[in-house]
Protein backbone atom coordinates (compact mmCIF):
# COMPACT_ATOMS: atom_id res chain seq x y z
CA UNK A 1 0.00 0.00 0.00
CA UNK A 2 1.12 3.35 -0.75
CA UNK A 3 1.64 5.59 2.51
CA UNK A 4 -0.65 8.36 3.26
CA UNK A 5 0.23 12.23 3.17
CA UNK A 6 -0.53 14.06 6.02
CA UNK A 7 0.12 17.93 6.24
CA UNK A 8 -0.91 21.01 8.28
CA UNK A 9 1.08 20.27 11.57
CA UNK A 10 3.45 23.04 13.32
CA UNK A 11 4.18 24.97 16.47
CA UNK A 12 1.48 26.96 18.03
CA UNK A 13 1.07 29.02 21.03
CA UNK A 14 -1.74 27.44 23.32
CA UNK A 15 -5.00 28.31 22.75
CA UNK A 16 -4.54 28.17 18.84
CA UNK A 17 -5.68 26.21 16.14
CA UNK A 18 -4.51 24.28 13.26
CA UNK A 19 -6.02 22.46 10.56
CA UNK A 20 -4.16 18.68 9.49
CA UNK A 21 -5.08 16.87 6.37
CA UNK A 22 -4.47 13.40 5.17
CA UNK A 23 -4.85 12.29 1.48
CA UNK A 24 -5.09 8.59 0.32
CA UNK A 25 -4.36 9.27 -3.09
CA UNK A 26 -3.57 5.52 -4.16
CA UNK A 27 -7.01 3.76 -2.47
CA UNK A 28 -9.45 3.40 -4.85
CA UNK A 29 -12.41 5.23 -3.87
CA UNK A 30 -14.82 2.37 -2.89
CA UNK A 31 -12.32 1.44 -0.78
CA UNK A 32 -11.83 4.59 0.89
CA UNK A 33 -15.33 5.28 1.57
CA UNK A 34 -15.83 1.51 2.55
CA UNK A 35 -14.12 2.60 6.25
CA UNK A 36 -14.28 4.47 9.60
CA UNK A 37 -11.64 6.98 8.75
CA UNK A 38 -9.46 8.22 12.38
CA UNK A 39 -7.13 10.60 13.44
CA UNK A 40 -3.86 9.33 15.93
CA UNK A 41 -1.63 11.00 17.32
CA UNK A 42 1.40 9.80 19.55
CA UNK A 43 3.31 12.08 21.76
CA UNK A 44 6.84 11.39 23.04
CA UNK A 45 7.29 8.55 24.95
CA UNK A 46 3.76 7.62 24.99
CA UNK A 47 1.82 4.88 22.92
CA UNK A 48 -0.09 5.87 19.91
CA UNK A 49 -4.32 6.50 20.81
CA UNK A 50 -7.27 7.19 18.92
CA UNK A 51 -8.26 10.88 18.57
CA UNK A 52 -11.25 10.84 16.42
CA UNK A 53 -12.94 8.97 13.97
CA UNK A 54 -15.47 9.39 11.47
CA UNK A 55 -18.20 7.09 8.92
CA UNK A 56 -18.32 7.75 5.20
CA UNK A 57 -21.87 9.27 5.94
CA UNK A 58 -20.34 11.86 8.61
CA UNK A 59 -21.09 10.49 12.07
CA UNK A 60 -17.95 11.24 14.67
CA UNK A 61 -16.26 10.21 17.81
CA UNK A 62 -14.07 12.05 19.68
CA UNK A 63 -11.32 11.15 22.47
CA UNK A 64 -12.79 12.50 25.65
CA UNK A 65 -9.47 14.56 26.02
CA UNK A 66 -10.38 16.35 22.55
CA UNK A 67 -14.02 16.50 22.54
CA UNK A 68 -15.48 19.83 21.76
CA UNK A 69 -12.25 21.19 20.71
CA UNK A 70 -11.21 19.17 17.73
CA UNK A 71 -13.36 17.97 14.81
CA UNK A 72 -12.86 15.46 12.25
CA UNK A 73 -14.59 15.93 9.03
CA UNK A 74 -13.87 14.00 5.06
CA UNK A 75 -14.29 14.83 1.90
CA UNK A 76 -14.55 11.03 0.12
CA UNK A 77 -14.49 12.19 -3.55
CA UNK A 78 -10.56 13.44 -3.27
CA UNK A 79 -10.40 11.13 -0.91
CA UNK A 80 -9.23 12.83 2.51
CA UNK A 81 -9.83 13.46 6.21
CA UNK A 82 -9.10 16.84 8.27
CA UNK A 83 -8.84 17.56 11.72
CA UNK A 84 -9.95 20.68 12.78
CA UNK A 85 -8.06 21.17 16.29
CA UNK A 86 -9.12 24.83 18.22
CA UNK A 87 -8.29 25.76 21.76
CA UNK A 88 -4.82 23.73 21.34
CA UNK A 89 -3.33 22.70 24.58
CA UNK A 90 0.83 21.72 25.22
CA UNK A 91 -0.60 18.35 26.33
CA UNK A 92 -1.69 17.95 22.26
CA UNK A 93 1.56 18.03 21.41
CA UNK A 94 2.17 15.01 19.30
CA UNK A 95 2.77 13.64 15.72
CA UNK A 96 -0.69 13.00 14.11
CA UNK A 97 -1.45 10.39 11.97
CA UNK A 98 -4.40 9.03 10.07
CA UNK A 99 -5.51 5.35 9.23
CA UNK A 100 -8.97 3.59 9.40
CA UNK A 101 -10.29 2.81 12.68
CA UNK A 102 -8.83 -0.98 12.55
CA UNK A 103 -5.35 0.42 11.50
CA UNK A 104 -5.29 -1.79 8.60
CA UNK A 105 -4.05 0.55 6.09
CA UNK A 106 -0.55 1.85 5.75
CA UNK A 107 1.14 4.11 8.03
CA UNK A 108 2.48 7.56 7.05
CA UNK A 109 5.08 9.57 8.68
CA UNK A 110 2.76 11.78 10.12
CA UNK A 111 2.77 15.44 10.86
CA UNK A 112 3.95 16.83 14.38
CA UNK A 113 1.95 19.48 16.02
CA UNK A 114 4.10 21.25 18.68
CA UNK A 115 2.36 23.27 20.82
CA UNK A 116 3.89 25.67 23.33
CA UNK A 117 2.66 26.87 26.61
């Protein structure tokens, strides 16, 4: 499988907001829209968790830790997923990745989100 592209990460002050992407240019389509699409992140030293997820027809779930300040959304004609993140705190501080909510498809190299207190 071809890896992912995910973009959008940086630093940020807390209390900001950045927006992440992920494209999976090389599924085919039916594929693509065929899974729960989440966000990961994994932050030094820790083990990689769930941050959101979402169905081809839109329905979310959050993390508790991110709930009402992050928001997952796709767009399954060009094939991606974004992550809205608002109110950024240091403890989000991670590198973000994206994969289907059974991890089955390839890992990317991610995008780190630094954020400073």
């Amino acid at each position: 499988q071809v890896q992912p592209v995910e973009s959008g990460g940086g630093l940020v002050q807390a209390g900001g907001s950045l927006r992440l992407s992920c494209t999976r240019s090389r599924l085919i389509t039916s594929t693509f829209n065929s899974k729960i699409m989440g966000w990961y992140r994994q932050a030094p030293g820790k083990q990689r968790e769930l941050v959101a997820t979402i169905t081809r027809l839109g329905t979310t779930n959050y993390a508790d830790s991110v709930k009402g300040r992050f928001t997952i959304s796709r767009d399954n004609a060009k094939k991606k997923i974004y992550l809205q993140m608002n109110s950024l705190k240091p403890e989000d501080t991670a590198v973000y990745y994206c994969n289907s909510d059974t991890q089955e498809l390839s890992w990317g190299k991610g995008t780190l989100v630094t954020v400073s207190s």
